[in-house]
C-alpha atoms as a PDB file:
ATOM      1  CA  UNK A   1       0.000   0.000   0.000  1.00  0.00           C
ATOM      2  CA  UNK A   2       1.300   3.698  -0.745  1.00  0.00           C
ATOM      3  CA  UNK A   3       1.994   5.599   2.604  1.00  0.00           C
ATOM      4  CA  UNK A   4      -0.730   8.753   2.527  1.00  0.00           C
ATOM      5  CA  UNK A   5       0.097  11.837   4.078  1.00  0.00           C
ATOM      6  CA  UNK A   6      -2.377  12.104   6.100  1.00  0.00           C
ATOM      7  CA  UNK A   7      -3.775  15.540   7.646  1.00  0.00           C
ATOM      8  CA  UNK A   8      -7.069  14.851   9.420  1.00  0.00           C
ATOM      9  CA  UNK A   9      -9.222  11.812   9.624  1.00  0.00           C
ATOM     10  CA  UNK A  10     -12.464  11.010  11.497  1.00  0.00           C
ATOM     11  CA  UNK A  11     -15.410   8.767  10.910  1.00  0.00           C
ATOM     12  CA  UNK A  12     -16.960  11.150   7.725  1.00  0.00           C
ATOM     13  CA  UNK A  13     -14.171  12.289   5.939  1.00  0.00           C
ATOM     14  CA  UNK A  14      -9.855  12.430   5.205  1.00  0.00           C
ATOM     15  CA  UNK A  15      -7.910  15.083   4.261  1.00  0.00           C
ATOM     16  CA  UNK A  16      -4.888  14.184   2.285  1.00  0.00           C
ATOM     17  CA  UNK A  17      -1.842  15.878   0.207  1.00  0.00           C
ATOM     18  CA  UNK A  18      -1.625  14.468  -2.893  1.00  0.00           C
ATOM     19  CA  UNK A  19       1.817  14.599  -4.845  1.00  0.00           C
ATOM     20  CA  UNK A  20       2.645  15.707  -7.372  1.00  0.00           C
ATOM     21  CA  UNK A  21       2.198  14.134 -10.753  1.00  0.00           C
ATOM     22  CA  UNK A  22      -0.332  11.498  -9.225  1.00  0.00           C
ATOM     23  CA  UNK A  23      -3.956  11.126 -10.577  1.00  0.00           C
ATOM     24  CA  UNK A  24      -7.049  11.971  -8.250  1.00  0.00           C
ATOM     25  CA  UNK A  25      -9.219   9.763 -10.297  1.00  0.00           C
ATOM     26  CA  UNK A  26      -8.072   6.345 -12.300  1.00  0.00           C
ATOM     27  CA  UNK A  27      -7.749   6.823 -15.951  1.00  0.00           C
ATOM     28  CA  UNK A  28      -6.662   5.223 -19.116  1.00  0.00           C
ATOM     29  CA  UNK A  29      -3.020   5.075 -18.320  1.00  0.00           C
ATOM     30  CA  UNK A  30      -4.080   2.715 -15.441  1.00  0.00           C
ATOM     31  CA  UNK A  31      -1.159   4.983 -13.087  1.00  0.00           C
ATOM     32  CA  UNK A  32      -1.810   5.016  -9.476  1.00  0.00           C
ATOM     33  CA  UNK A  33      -4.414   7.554  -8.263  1.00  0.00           C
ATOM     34  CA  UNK A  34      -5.330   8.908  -5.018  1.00  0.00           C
ATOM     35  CA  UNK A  35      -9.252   7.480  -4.504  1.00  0.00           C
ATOM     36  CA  UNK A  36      -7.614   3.957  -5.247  1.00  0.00           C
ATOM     37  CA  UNK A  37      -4.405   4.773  -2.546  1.00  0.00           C
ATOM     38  CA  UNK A  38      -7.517   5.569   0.043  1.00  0.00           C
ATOM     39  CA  UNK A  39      -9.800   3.030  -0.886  1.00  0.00           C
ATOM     40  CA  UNK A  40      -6.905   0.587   0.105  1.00  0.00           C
ATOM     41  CA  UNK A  41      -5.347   2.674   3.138  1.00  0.00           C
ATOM     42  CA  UNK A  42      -9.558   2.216   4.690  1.00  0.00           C
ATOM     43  CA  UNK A  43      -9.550  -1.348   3.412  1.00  0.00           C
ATOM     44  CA  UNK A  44      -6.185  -2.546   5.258  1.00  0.00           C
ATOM     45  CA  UNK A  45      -6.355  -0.180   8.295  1.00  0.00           C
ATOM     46  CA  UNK A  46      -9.982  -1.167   9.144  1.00  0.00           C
ATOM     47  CA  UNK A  47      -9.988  -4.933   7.900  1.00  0.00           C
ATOM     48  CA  UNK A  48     -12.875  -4.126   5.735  1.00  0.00           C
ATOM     49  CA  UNK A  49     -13.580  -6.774   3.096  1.00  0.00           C
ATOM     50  CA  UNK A  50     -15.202  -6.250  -0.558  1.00  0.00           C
ATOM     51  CA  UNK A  51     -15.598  -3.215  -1.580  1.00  0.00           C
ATOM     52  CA  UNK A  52     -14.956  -0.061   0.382  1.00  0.00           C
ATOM     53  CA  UNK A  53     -16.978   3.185  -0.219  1.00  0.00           C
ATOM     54  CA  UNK A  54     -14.800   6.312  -0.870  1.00  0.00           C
ATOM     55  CA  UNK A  55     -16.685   9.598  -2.206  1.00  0.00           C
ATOM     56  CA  UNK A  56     -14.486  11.288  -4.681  1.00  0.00           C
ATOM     57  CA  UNK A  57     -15.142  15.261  -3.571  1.00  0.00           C
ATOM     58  CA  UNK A  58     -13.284  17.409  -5.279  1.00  0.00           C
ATOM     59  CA  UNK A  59      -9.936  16.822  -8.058  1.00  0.00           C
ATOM     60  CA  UNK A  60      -6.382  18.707  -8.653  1.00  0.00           C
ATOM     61  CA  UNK A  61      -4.632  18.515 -12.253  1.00  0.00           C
ATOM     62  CA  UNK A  62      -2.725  15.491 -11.977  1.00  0.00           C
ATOM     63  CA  UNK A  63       0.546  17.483 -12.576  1.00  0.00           C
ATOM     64  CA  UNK A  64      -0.656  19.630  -8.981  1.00  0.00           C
ATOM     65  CA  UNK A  65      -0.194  18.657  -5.738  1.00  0.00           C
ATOM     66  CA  UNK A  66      -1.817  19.609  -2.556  1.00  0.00           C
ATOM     67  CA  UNK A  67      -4.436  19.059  -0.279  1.00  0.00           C
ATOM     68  CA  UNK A  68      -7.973  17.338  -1.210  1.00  0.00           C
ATOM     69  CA  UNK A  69     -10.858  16.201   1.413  1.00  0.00           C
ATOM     70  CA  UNK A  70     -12.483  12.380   0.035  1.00  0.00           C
ATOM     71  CA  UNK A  71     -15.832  11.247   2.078  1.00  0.00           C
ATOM     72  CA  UNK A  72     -15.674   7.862   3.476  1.00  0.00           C
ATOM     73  CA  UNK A  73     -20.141   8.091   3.275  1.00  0.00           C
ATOM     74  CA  UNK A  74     -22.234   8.898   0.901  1.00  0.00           C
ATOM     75  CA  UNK A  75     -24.197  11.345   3.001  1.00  0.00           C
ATOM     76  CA  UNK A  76     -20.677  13.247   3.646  1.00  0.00           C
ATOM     77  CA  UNK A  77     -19.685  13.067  -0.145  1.00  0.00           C
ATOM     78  CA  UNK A  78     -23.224  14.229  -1.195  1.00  0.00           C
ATOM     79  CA  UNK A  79     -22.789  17.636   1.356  1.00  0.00           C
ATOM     80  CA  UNK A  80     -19.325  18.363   0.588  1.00  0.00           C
ATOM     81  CA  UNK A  81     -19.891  17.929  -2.925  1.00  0.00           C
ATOM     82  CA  UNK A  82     -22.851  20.952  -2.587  1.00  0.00           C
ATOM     83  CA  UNK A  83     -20.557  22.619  -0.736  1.00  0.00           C
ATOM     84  CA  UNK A  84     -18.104  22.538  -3.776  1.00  0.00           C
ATOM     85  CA  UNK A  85     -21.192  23.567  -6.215  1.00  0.00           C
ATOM     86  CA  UNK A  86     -22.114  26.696  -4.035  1.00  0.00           C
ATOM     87  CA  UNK A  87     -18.587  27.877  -3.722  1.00  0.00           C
ATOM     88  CA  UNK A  88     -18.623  27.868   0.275  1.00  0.00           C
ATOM     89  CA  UNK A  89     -15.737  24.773   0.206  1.00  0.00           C
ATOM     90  CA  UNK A  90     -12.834  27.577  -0.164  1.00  0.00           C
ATOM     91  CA  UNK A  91      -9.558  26.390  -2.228  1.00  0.00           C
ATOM     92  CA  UNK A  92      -6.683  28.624  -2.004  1.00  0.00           C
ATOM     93  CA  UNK A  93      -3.254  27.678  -4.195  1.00  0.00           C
ATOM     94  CA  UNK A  94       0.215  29.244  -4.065  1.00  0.00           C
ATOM     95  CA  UNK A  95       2.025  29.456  -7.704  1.00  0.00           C
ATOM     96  CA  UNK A  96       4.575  30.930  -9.346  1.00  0.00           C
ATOM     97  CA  UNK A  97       4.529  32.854 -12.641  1.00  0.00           C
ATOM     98  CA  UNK A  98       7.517  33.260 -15.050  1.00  0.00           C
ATOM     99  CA  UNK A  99       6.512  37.051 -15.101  1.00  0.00           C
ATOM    100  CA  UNK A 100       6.526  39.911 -12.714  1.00  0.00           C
ATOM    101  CA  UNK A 101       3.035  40.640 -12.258  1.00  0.00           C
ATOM    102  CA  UNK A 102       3.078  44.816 -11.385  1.00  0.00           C
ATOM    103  CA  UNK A 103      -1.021  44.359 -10.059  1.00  0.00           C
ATOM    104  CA  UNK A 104      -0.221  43.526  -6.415  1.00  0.00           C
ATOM    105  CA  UNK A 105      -3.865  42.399  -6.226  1.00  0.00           C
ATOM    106  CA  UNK A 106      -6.808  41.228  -8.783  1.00  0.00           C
ATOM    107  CA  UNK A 107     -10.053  39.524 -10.072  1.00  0.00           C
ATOM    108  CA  UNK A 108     -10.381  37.881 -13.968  1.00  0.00           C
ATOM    109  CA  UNK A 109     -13.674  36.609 -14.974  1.00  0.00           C
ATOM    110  CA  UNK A 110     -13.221  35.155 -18.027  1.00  0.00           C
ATOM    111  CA  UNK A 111     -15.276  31.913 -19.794  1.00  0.00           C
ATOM    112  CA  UNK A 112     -13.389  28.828 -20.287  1.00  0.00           C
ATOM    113  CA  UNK A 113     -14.212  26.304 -23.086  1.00  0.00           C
ATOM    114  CA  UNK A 114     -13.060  22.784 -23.151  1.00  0.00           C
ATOM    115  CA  UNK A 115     -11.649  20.943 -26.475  1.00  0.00           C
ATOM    116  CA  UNK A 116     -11.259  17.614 -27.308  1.00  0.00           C
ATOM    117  CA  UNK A 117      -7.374  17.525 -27.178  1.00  0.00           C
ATOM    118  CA  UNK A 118      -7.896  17.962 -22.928  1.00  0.00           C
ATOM    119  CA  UNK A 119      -7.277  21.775 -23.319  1.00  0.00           C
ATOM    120  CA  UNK A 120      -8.913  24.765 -22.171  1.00  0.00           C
ATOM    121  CA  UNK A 121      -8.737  28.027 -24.003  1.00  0.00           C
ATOM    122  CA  UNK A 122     -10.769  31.232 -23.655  1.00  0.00           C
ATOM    123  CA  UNK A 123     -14.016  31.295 -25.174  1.00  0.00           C
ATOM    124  CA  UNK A 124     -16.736  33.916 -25.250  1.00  0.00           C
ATOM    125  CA  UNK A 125     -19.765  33.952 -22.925  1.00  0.00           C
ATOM    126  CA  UNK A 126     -22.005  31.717 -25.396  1.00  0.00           C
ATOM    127  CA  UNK A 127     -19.710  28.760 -25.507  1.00  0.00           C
ATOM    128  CA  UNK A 128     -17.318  29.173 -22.753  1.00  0.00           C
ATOM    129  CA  UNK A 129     -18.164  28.598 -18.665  1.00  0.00           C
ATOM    130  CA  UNK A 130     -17.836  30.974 -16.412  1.00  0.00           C
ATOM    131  CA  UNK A 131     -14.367  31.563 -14.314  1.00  0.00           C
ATOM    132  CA  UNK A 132     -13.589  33.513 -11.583  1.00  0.00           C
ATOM    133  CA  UNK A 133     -10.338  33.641  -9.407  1.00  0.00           C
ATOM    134  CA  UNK A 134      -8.779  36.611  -7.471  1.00  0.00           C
ATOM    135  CA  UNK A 135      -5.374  36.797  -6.753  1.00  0.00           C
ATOM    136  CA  UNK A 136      -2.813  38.225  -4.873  1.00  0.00           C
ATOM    137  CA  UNK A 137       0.957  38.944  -4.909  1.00  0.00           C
ATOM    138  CA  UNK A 138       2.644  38.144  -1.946  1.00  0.00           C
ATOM    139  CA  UNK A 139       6.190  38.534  -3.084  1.00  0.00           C
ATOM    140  CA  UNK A 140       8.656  39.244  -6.229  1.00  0.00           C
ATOM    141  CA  UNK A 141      12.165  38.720  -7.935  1.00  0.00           C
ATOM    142  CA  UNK A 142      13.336  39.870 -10.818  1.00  0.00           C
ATOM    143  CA  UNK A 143      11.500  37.101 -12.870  1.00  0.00           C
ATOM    144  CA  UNK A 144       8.926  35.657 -10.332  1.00  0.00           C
ATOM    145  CA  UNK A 145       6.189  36.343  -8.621  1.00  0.00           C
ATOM    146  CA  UNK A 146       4.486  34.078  -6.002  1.00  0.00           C
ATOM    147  CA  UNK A 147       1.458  34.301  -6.059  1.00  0.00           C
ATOM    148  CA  UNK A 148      -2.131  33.268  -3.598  1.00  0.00           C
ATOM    149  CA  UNK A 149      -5.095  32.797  -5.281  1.00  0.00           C
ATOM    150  CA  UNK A 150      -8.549  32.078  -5.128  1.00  0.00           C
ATOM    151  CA  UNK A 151     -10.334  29.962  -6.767  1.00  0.00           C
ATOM    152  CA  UNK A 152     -13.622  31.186  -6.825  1.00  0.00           C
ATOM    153  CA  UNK A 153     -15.263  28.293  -9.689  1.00  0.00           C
ATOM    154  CA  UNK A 154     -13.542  25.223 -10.392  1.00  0.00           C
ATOM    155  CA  UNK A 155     -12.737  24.963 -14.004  1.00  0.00           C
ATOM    156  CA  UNK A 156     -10.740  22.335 -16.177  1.00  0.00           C
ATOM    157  CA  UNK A 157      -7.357  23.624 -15.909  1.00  0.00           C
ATOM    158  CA  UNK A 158      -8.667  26.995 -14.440  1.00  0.00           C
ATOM    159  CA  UNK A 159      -5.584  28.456 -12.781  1.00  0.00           C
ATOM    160  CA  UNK A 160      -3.413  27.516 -15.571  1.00  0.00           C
ATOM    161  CA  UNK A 161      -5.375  29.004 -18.428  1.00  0.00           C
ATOM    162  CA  UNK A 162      -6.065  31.943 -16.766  1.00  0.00           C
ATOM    163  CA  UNK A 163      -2.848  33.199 -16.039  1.00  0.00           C
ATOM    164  CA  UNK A 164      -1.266  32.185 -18.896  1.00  0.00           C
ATOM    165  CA  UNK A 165      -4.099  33.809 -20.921  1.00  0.00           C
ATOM    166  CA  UNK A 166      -3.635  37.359 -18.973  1.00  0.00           C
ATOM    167  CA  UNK A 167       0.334  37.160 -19.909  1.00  0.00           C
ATOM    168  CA  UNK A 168       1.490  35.217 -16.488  1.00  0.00           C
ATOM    169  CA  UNK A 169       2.115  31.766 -17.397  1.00  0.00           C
ATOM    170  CA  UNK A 170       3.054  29.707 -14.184  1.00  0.00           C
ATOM    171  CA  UNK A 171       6.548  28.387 -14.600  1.00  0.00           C
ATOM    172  CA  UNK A 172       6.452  24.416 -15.020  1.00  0.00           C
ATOM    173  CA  UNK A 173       3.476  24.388 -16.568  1.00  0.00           C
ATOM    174  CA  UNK A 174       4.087  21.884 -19.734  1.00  0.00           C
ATOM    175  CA  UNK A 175       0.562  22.595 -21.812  1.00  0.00           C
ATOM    176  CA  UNK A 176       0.235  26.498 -21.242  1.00  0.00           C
ATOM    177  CA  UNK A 177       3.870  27.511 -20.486  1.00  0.00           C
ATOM    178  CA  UNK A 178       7.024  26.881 -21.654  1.00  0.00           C
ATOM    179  CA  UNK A 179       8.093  23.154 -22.379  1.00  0.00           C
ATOM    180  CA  UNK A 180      11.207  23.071 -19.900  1.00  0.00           C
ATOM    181  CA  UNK A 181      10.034  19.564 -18.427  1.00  0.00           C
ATOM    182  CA  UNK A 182      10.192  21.283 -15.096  1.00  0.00           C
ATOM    183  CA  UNK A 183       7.102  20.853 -12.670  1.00  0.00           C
ATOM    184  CA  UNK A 184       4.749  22.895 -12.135  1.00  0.00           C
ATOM    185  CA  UNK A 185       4.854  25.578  -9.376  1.00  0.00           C
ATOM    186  CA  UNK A 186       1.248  25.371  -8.489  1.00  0.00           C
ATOM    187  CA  UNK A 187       0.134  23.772  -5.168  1.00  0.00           C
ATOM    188  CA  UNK A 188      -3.581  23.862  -3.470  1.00  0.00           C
ATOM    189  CA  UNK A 189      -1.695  24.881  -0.086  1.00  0.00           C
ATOM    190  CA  UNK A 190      -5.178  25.954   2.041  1.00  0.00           C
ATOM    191  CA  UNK A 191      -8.251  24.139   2.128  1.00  0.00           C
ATOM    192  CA  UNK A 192     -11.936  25.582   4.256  1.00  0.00           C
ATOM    193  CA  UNK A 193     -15.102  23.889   4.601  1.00  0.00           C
ATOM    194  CA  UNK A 194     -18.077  23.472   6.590  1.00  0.00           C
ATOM    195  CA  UNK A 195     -17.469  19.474   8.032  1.00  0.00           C
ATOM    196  CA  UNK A 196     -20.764  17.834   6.786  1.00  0.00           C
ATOM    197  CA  UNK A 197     -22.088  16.344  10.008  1.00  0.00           C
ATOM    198  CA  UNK A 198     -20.805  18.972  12.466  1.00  0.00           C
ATOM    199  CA  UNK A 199     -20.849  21.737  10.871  1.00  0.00           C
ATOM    200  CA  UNK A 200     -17.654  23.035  12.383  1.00  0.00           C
ATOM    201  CA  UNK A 201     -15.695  24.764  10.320  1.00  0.00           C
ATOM    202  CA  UNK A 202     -12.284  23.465   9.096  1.00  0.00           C
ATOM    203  CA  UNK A 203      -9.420  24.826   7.867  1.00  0.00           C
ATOM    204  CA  UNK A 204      -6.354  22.829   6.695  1.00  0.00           C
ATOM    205  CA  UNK A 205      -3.032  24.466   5.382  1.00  0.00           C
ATOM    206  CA  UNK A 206       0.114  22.725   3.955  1.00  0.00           C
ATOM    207  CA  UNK A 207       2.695  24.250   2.217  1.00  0.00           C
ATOM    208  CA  UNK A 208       4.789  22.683  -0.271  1.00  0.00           C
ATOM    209  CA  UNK A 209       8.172  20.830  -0.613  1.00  0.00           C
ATOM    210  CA  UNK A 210      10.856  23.319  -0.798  1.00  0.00           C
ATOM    211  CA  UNK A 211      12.368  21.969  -3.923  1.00  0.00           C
ATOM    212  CA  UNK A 212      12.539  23.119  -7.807  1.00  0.00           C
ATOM    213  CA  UNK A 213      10.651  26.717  -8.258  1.00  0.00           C
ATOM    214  CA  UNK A 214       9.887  27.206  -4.692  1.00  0.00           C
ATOM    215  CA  UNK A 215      13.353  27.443  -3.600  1.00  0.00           C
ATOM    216  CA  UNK A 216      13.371  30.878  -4.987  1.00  0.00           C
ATOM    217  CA  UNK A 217      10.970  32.043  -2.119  1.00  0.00           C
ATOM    218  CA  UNK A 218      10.995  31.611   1.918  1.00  0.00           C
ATOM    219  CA  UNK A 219       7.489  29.945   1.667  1.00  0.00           C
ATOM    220  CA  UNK A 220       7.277  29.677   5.383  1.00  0.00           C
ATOM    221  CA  UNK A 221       7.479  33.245   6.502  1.00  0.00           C
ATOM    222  CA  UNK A 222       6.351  34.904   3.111  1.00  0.00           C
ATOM    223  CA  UNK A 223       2.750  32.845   3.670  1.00  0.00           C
ATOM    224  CA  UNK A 224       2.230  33.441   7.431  1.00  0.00           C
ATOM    225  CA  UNK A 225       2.568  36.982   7.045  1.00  0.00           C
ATOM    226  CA  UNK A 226      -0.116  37.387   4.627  1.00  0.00           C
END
């Protein structure tokens, strides 16, 4: 079984990072994904036989790590999921652009269409969904910025397009940036939602690995002073 990192866990629901360049959701390639990793960490750690039920909540780019809740019951996967349609489960990502943005702080709207080759491109208002994401700058270098946004609708490849759309490309990024064969400097870092039998409110942060594009900022002491 894959080791999990593991940031919460009770009887409704986990909260997990998922790394980099692993799946959230099984595909084609047959890789390893995340709902099979904690369909099989609840199968060995509770000695559950057959099949084990594992609501699929919310998903991250498989290129993008970070954190993501799953629901180990239905009646938790069906309220988080709502939560997720009515924008009150709050996703916040760090990222890096391979610009200097000069706007310390601001929202695009734009509407995102689909195609059949797995990318999204800009569209108009007739064909395209809406997106929404605000942003802010929380530091610079003479190439970089890092960057906190909010993502405020959950679009195919949202984040990505966006910026790279509005002249900010995030560095790594292999379909809408430059082709280095670096990864991606995008990472869902903070995670808040309402739990769905509680109704506490939960907030989950995790910053990532200091390694490749985020060595160029102190993560750690940038983040916690914004």
């Amino acid at each position: 079984m894959n080791k999990l990192d593991i940031l919460y866990e009770d009887n409704h629901l986990l909260v997990v990072v998922k790394p980099c360049n692993v799946l959230s959701q099984g595909d084609n390639t047959h890789d390893k994904d995340m709902l099979t990793m904690v369909k099989e960490y609840i199968k060995e750690k509770y000695h559950k036989p057959g099949n084990v039920y594992i609501g699929l909540v919310h998903r991250l780019d498989r290129p993008v790590g970070g954190l993501m809740v799953f629901a180990k019951t239905s009646k938790a996967a069906s309220r988080l999921s709502e939560q997720v349609r009515n924008h009150t489960f709050k996703k916040t990502y760090l990222a890096i652009t391979s610009k200097v943005i000069e706007k310390k702080t601001d929202t695009w709207c734009d509407y995102l269409l689909k195609e059949e080759n797995g990318n999204s491109i800009i569209s108009d208002q007739e064909h395209g969904k809406f997106a929404k994401l605000s942003y802010e700058v929380l530091d610079s270098n003479d190439k970089n910025s890092l960057v906190k946004v909010n993502l405020e609708t959950g679009r195919h490849h949202q984040i990505r397009v966006q910026f790279a759309s509005h002249g900010y490309p995030l560095c790594g990024d292999q379909r809408y940036g430059v082709q280095d064969r670096s990864q991606i400097a995008l990472f869902a870092y903070r995670i808040e939602f309402i739990h769905p039998t509680t109704k506490e409110v939960l907030i989950f942060e995790k910053l990532p690995v200091q390694k490749g594009w985020w060595t160029h900022f102190t993560l750690s002491k940038i983040v916690n002073k914004n």
